[in-house]
Protein backbone atom coordinates (compact mmCIF):
# COMPACT_ATOMS: atom_id res chain seq x y z
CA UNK A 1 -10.70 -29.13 3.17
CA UNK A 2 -8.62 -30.31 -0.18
CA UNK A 3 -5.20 -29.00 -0.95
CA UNK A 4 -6.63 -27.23 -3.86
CA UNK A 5 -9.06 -25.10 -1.96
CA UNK A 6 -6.43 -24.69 1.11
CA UNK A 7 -4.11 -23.06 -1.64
CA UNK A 8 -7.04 -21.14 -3.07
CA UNK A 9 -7.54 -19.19 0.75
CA UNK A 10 -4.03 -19.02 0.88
CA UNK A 11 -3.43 -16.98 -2.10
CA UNK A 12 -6.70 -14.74 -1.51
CA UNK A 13 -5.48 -13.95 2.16
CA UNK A 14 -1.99 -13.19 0.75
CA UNK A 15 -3.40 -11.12 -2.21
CA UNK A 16 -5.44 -8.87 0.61
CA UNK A 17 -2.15 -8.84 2.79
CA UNK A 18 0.64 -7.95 0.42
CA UNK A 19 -1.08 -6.03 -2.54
CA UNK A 20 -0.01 -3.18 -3.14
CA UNK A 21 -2.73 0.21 -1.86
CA UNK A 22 -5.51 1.16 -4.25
CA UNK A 23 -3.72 4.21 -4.58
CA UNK A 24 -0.32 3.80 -5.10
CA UNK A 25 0.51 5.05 -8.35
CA UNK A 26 3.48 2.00 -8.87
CA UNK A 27 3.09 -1.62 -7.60
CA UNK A 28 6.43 -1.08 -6.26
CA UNK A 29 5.81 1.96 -4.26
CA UNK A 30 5.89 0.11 -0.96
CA UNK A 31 6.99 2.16 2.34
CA UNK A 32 9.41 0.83 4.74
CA UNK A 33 6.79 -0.35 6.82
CA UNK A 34 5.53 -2.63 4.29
CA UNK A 35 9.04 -4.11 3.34
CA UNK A 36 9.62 -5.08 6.50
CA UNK A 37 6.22 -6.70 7.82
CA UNK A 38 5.40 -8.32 4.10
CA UNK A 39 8.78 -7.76 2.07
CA UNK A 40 11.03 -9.33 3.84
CA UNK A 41 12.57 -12.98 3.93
CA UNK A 42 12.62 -14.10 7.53
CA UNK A 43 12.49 -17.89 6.95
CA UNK A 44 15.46 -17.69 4.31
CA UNK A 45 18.50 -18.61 7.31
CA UNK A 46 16.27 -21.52 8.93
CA UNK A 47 17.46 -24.82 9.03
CA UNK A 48 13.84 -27.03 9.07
CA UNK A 49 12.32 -28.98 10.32
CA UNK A 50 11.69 -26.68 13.17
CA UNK A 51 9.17 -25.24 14.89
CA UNK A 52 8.76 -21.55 16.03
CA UNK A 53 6.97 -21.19 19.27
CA UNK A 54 5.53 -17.98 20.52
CA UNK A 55 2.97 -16.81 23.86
CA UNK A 56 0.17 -15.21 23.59
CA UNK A 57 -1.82 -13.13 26.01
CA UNK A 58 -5.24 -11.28 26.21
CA UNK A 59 -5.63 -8.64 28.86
CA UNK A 60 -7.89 -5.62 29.51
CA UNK A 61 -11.61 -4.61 31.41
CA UNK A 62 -13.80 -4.84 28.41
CA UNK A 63 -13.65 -8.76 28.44
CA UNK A 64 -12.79 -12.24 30.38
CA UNK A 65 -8.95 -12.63 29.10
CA UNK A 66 -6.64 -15.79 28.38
CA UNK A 67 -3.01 -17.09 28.04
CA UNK A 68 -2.99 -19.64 25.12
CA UNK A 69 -0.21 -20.39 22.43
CA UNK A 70 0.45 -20.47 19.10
CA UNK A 71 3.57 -22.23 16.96
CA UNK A 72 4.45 -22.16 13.22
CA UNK A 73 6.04 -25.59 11.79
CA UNK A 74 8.71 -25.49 9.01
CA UNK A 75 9.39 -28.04 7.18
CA UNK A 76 11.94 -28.43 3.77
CA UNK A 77 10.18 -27.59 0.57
CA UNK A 78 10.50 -30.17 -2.41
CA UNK A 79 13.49 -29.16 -3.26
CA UNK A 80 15.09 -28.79 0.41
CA UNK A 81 14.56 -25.19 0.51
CA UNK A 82 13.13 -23.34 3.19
CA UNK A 83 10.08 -23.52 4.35
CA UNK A 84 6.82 -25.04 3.88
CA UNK A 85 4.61 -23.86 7.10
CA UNK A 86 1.93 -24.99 9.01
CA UNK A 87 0.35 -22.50 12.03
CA UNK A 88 -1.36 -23.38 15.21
CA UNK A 89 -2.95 -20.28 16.23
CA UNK A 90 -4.32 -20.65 20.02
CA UNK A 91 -5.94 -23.80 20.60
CA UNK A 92 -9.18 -25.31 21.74
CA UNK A 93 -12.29 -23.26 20.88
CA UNK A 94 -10.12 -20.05 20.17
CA UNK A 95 -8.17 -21.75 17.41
CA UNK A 96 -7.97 -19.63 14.35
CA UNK A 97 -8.94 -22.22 11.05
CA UNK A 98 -6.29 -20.74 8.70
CA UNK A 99 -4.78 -22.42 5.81
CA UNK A 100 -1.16 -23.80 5.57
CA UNK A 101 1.67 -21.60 4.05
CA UNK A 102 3.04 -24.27 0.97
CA UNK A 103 6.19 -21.69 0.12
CA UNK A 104 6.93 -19.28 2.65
CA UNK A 105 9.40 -16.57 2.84
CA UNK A 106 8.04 -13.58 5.25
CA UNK A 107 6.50 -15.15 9.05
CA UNK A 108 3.12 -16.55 8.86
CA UNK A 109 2.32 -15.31 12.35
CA UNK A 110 2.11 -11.57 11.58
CA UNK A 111 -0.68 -12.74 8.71
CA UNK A 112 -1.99 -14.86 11.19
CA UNK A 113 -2.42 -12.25 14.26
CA UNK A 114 -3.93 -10.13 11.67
CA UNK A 115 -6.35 -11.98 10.26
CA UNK A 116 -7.97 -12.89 13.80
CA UNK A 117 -7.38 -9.41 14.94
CA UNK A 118 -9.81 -8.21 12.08
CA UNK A 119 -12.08 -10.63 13.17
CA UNK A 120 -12.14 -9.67 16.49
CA UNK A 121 -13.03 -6.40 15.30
CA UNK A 122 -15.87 -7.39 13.60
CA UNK A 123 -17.43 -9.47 16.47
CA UNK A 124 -17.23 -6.60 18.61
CA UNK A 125 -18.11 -4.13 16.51
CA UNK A 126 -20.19 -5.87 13.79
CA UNK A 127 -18.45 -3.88 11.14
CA UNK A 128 -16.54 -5.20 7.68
CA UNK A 129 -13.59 -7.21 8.22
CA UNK A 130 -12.49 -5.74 4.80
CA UNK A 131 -13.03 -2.24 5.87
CA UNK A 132 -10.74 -3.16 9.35
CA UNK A 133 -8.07 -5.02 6.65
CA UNK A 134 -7.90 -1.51 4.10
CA UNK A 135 -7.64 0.66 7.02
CA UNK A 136 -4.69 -1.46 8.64
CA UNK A 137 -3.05 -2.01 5.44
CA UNK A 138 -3.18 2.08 4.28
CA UNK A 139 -1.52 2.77 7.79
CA UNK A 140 0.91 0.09 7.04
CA UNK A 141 1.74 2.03 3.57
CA UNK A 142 1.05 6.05 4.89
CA UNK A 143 1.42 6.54 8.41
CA UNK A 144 3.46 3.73 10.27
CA UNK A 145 5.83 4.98 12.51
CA UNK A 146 9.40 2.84 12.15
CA UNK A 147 11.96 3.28 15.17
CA UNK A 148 15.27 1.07 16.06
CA UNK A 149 14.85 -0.54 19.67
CA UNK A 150 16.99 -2.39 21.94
CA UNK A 151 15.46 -5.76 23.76
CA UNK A 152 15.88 -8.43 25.37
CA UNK A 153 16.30 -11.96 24.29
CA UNK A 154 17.60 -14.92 25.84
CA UNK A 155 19.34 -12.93 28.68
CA UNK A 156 21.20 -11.06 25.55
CA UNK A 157 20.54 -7.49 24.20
CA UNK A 158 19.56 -7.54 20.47
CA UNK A 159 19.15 -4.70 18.02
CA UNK A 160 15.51 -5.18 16.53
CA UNK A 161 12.97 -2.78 14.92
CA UNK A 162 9.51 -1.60 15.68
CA UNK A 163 6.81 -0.82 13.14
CA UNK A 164 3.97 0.99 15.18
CA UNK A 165 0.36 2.03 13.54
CA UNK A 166 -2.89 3.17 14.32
CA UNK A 167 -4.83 2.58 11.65
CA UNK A 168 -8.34 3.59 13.05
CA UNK A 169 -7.85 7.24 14.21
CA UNK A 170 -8.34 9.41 10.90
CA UNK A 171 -11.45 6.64 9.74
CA UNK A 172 -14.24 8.64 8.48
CA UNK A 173 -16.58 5.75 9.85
CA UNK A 174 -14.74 5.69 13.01
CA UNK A 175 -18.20 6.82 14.49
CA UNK A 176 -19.44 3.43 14.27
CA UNK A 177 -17.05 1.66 16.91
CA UNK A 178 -15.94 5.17 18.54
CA UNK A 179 -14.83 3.36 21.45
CA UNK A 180 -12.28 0.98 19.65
CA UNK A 181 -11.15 3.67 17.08
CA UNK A 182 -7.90 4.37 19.01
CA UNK A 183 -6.43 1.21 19.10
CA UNK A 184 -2.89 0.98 18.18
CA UNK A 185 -0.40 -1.83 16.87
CA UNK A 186 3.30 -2.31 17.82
CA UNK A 187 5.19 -5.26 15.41
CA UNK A 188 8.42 -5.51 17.23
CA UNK A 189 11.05 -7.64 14.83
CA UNK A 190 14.71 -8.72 14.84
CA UNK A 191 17.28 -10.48 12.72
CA UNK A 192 18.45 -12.11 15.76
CA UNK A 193 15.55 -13.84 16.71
CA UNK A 194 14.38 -17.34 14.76
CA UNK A 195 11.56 -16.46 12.01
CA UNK A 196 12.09 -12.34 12.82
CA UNK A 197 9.19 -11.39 14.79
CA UNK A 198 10.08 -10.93 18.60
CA UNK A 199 6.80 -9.60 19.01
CA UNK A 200 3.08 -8.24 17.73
CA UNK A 201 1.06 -6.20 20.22
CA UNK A 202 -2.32 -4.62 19.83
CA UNK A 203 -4.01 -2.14 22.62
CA UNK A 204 -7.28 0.14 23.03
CA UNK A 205 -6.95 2.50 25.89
CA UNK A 206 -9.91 2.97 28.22
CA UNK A 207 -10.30 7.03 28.06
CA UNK A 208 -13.11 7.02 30.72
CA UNK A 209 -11.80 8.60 33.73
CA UNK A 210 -11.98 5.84 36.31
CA UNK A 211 -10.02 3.35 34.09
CA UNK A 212 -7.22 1.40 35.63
CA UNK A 213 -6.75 -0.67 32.86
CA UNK A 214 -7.02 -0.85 28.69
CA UNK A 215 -9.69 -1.86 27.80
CA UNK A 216 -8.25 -4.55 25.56
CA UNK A 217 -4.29 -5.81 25.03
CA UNK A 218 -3.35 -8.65 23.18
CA UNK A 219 0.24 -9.85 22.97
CA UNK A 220 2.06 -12.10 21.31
CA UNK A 221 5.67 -12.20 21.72
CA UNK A 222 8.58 -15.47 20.77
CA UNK A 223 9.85 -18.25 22.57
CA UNK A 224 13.02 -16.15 24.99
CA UNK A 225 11.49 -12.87 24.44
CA UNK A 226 11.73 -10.63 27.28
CA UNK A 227 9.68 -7.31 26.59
CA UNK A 228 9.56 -4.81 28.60
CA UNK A 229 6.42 -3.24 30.67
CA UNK A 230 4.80 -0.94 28.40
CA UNK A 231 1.84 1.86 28.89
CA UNK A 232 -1.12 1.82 26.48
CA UNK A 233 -1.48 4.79 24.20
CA UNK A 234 -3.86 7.68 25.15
């Protein structure tokens, strides 16, 4: 793949990410949830080169699951600014082939969990991957629910902020994959933690009455994180 067409995915994956909703009367009517998973400068305090490390984790009844990890690498821009980045998302045959981030400011990873989550979507459900994108990204700008936490990093407690969505439950088409409609999304960030994301979590309960487990979790949480044993939503 050239640099030319690497920058090329780059900016369409960013334009799908970070637009503003179809109907939002201004461009610059974003919602707090927006500002802080797309807005916000979370490289801007990093010294590079460095290298952000972070676990991930796939859990649940409905299929086999894994521990793999994923890291972004900074490096200096041209002109010594932060960053230029370059993710490894999982390795081996669940690598995610995404294109490098040339000038970032917000934390690839969050565009990064996305874009495989949508794709996991469509495997299982053989629906759109841009109907699974507009649906995340109008809960993102309507309906996310934004509440200050406490955790647990590094054996310290840090102030951080979780942005929590489900973007599937009012979905007119939600007929089609009924049984994944109620999964739910929990982006857990702080200040205090390199690159701002302390954690991305994504669950679909098992409603059936038997079930001991969800039927899917996947977690990805920073290098030091500690979080804390959580239920999946009903």
């Amino acid at each position: 793949m050239t640099h030319s067409t690497t920058r090329h995915l780059l900016a369409a994956l960013l334009s799908i990410w970070l637009a503003s909703p179809a109907h939002a009367q201004d461009k610059k009517d974003f919602s707090q949830a927006e500002r802080l998973l797309f807005m916000t400068n979370q490289l801007t305090a990093l010294k590079p080169p460095l290298v952000l490390r972070y676990s991930f984790r796939k859990s649940g009844s409905m299929e086999e699951g894994f521990e793999d990890k994923v890291s972004i690498a900074l490096s200096k821009q041209p002109d010594g600014s932060c960053c230029a980045g370059v993710g490894e998302f999982l390795t081996g045959t669940r690598k995610l082939i995404l294109p490098e981030v040339p000038a970032a400011e917000g934390n690839p990873v969050i565009l990064y969990f996305l874009e495989r989550d949508v794709r996991e979507m469509q495997r299982l459900t053989k629906g759109s991957q841009f109907h699974f994108r507009k649906r995340i990204r109008m809960a993102v700008y309507e309906a996310a629910k934004v509440r200050d936490v406490s955790l647990q990093y590094r054996g310290k407690t840090i102030k951080g902020t979780e942005v929590d969505i489900s973007p599937f439950l009012e979905d007119p088409n939600r007929s089609r994959y009924e049984k994944l409609a109620i999964k739910n999304y929990v982006f857990t960030l702080s200040d205090a933690v390199p690159g701002g994301v302390y954690g991305i979590r994504s669950d679909i309960a098992d409603k059936s009455a038997a079930a001991l487990a969800p039927l899917i979790v996947e977690e990805l949480y920073a290098e030091g994180a500690e979080p804390a044993p959580r239920k999946s939503n009903p």
